[in-house]
C-alpha atoms as a PDB file:
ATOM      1  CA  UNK A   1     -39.098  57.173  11.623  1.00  0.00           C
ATOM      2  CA  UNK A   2     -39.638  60.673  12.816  1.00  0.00           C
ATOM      3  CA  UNK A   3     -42.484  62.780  12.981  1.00  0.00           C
ATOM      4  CA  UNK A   4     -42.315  66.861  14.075  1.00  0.00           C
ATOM      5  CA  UNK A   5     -45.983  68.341  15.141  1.00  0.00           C
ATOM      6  CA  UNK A   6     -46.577  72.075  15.677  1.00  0.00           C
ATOM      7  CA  UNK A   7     -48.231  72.582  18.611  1.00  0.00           C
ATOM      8  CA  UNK A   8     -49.994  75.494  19.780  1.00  0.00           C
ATOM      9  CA  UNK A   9     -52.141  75.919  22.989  1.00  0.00           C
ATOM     10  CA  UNK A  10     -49.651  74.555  25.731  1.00  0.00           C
ATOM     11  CA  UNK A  11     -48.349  77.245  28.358  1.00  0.00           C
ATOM     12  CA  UNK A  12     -47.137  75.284  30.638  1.00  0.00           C
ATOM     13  CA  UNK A  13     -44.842  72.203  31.985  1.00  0.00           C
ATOM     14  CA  UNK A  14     -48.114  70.312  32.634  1.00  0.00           C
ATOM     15  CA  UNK A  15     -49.569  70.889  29.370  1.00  0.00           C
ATOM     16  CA  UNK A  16     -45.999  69.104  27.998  1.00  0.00           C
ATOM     17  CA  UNK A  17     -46.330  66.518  30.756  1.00  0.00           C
ATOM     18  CA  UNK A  18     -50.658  65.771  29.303  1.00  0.00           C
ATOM     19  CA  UNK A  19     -49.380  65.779  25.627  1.00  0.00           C
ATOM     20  CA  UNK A  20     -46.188  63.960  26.423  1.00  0.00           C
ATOM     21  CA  UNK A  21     -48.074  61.287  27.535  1.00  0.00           C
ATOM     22  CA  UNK A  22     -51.350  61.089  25.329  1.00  0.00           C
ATOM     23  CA  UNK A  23     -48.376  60.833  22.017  1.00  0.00           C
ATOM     24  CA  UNK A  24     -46.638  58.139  24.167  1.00  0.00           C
ATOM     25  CA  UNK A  25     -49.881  56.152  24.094  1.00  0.00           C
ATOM     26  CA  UNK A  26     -50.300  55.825  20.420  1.00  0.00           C
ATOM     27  CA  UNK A  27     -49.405  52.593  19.144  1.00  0.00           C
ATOM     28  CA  UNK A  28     -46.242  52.347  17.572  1.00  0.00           C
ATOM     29  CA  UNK A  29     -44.337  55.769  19.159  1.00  0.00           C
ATOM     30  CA  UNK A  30     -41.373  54.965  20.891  1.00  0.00           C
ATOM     31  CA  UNK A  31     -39.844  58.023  22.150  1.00  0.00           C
ATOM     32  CA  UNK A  32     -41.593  61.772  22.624  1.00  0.00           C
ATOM     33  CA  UNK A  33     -39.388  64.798  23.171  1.00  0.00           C
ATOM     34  CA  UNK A  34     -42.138  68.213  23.880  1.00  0.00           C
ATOM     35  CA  UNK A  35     -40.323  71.430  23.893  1.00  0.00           C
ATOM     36  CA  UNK A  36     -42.916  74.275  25.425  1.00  0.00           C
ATOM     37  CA  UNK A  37     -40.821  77.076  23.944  1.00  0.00           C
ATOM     38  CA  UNK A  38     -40.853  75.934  20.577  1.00  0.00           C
ATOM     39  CA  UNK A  39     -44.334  74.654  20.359  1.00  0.00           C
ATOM     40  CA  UNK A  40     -42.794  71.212  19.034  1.00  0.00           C
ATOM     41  CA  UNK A  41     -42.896  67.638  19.538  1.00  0.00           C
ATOM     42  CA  UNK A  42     -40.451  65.106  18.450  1.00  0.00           C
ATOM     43  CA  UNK A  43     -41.725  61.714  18.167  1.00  0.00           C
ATOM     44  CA  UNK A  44     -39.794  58.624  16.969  1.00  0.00           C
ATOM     45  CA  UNK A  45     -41.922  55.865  16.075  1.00  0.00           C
ATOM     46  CA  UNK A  46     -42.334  52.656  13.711  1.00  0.00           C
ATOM     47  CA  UNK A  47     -43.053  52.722  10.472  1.00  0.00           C
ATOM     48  CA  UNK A  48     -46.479  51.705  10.573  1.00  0.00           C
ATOM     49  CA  UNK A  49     -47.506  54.565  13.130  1.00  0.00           C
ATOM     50  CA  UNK A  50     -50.658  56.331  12.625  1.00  0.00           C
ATOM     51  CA  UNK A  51     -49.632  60.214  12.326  1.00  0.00           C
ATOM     52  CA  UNK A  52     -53.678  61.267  12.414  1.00  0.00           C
ATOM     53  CA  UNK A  53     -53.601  59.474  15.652  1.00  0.00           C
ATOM     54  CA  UNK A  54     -50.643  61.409  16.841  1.00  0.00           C
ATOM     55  CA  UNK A  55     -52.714  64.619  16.249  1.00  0.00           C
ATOM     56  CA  UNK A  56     -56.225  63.014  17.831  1.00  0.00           C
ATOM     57  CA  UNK A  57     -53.879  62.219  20.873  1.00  0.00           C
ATOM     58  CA  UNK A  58     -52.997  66.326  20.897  1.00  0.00           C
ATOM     59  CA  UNK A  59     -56.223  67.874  20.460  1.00  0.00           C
ATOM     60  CA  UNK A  60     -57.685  65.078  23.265  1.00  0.00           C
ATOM     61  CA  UNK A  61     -55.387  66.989  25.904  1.00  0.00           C
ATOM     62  CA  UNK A  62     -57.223  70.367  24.657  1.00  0.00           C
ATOM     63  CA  UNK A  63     -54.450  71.881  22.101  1.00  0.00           C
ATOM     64  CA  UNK A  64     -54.073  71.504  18.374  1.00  0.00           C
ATOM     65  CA  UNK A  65     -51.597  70.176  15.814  1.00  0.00           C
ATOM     66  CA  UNK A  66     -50.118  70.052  12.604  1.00  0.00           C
ATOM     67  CA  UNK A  67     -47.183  68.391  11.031  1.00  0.00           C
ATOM     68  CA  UNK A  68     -44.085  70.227  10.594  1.00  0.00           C
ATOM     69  CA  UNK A  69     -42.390  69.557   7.272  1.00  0.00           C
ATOM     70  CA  UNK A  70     -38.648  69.607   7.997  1.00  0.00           C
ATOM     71  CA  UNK A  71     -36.916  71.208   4.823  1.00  0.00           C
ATOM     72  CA  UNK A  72     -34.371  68.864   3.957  1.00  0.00           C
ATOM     73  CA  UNK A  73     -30.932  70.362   2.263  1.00  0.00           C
ATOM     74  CA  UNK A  74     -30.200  69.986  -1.448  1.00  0.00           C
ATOM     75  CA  UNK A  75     -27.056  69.145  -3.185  1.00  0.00           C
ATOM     76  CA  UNK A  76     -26.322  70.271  -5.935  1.00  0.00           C
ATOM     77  CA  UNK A  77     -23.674  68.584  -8.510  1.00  0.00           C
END
């Protein structure tokens, strides 16, 4: 599964490198991609992954987060 967070509060590489690693240490991610330009984080975990958790790991390195809802395309028939 995928989660996207909105981050604000980072302004620089070590504030990526402190949130990086706090999301990393929540039980079930597997893989956390940070961009500082964007204000996003990517993070591909298991199902069963706790997404408050996710956020508590954010605000614990001092910046805060919310989910990102990705609009997903429609097709119409």
């Amino acid at each position: 599964m995928e989660t996207h967070l909105q981050i604000s509060g980072m302004t620089c590489g070590h504030c990526v490198q402190g949130v990086t690693k706090s999301l990393q240490n929540v039980p079930g991610v597997q893989l956390v991609v940070v961009d500082l330009a964007s204000g996003r984080a990517l993070i591909q975990h298991e199902e069963n992954a706790d997404t408050h958790a996710m956020i508590a790991a954010v605000e614990e390195e001092g910046h805060s987060a919310l989910l990102k809802h990705l609009e997903k395309p429609t097709h119409e028939q």
